[in-house]
C-alpha atoms as a PDB file:
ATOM      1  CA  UNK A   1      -9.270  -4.097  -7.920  1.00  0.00           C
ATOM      2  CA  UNK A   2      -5.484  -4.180  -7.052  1.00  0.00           C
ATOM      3  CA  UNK A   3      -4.340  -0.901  -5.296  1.00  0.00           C
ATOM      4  CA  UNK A   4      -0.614   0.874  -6.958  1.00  0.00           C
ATOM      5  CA  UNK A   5       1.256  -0.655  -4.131  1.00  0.00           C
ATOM      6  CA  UNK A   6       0.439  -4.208  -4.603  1.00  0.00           C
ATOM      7  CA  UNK A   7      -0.273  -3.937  -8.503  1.00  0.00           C
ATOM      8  CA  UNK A   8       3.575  -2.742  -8.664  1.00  0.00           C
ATOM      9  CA  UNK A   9       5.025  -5.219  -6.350  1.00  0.00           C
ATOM     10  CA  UNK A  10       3.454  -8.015  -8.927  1.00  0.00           C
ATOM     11  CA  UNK A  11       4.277  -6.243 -11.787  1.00  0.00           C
ATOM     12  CA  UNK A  12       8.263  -6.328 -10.627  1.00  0.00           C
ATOM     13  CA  UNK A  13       7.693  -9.842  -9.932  1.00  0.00           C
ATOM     14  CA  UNK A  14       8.356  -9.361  -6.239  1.00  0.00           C
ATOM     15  CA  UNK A  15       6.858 -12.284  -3.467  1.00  0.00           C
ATOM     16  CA  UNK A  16       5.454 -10.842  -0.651  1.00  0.00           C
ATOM     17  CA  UNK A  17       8.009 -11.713   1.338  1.00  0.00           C
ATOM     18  CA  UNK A  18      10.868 -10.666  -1.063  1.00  0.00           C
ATOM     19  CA  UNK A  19       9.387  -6.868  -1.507  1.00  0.00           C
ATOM     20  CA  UNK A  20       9.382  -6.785   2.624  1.00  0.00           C
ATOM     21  CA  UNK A  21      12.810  -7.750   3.335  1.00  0.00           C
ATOM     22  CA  UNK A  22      13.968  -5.147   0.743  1.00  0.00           C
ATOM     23  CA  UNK A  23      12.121  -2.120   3.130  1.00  0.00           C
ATOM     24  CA  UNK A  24      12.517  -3.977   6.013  1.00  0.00           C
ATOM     25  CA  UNK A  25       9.073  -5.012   7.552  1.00  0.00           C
ATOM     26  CA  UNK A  26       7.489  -8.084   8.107  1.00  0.00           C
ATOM     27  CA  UNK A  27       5.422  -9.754   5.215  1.00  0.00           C
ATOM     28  CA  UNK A  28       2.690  -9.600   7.220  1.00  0.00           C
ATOM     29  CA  UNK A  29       2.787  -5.886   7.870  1.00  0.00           C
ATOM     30  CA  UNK A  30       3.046  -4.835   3.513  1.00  0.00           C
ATOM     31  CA  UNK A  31      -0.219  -7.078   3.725  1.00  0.00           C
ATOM     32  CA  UNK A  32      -1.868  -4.932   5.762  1.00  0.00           C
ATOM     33  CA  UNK A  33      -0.564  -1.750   4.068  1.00  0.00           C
ATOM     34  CA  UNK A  34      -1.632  -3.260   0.251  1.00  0.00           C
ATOM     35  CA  UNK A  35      -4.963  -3.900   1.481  1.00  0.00           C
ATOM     36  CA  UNK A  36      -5.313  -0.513   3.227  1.00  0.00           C
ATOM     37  CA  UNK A  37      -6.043  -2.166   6.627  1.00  0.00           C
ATOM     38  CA  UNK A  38      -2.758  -0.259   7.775  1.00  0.00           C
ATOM     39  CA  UNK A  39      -1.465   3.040   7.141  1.00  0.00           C
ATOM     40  CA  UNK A  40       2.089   3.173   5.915  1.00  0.00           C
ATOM     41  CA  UNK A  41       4.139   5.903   8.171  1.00  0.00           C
ATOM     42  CA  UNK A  42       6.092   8.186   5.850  1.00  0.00           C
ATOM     43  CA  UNK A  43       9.207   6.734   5.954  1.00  0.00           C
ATOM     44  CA  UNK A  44       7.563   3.135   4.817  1.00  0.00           C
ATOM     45  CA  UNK A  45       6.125   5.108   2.089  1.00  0.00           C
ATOM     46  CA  UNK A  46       9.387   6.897   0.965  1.00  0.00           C
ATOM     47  CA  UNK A  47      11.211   3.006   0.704  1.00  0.00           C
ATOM     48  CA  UNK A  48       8.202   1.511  -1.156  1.00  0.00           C
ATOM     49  CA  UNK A  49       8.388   4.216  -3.489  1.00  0.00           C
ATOM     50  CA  UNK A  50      11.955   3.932  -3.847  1.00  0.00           C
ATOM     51  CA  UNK A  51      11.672  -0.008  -4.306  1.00  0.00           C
ATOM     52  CA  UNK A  52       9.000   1.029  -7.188  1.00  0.00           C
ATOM     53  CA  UNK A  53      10.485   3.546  -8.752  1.00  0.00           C
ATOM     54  CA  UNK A  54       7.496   6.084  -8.706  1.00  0.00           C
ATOM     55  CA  UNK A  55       6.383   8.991  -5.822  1.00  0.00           C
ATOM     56  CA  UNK A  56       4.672   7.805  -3.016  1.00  0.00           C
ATOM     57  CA  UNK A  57       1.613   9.818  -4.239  1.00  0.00           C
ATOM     58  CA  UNK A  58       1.309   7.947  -7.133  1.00  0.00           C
ATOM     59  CA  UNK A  59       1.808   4.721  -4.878  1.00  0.00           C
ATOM     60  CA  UNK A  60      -0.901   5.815  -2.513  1.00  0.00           C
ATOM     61  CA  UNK A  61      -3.221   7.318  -4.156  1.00  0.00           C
ATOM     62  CA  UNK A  62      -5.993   5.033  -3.816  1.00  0.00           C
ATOM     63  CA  UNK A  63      -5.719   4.292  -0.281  1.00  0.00           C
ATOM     64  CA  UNK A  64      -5.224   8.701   0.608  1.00  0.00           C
ATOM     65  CA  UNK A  65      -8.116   9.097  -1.536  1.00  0.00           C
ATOM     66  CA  UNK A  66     -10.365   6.250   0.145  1.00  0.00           C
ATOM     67  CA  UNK A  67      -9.271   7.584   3.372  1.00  0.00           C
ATOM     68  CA  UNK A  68      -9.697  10.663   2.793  1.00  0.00           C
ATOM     69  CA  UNK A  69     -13.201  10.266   2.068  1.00  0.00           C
ATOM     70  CA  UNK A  70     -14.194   7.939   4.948  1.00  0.00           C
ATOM     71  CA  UNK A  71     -13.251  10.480   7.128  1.00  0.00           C
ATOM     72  CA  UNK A  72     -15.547  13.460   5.296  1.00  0.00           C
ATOM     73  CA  UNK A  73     -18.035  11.156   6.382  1.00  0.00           C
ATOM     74  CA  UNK A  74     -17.387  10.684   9.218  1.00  0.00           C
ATOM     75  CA  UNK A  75     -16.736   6.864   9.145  1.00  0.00           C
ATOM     76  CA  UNK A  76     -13.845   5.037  10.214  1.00  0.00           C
ATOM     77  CA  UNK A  77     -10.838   5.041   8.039  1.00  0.00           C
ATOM     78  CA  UNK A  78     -10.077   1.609   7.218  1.00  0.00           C
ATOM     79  CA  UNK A  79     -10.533   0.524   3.643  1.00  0.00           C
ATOM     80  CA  UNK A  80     -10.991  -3.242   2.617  1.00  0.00           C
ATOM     81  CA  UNK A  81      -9.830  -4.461  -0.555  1.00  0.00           C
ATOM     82  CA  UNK A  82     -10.318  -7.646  -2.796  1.00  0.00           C
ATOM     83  CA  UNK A  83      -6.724  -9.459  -4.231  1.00  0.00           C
ATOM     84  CA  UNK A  84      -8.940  -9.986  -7.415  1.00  0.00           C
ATOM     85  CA  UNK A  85      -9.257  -7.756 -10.514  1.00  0.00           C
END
């Protein structure tokens, strides 16, 4: 399954690389917030949106959502991902 974030950032034919220089972070950082292993602060998720062209609740759904549950159980809120569909 690929989450919104990364799903878009293909879809607009956008390297990893390419999408981070346009909001500023490191490559390596966008990793970590496509795969949910990071949290993207608010003002991340505002210029990802913006890069995407859709709210940031629509780009984050998945991960809030995943989170969000974790947490009702209690668990740690880190959420792994596969790059494959």
């Amino acid at each position: 399954m690929l989450l919104t974030v990364r799903k878009l950032r293909l879809e607009n034919g956008l390297s990893l690389a390419e999408a981070a220089q346009r909001v500023g972070i490191a490559p390596a950082v966008l990793s970590r917030v496509e795969t949910g292993q990071q949290v993207a602060w608010p003002g991340l998720r505002l210029r990802l949106s913006g890069l995407y062209g859709v709210s940031d609740s629509v780009l984050f759904r998945e991960i809030d959502e995943a989170q969000n549950y974790l947490r009702e159980l209690g668990g740690e809120a880190r959420i792994e991902t596969s790059t494959t569909t």
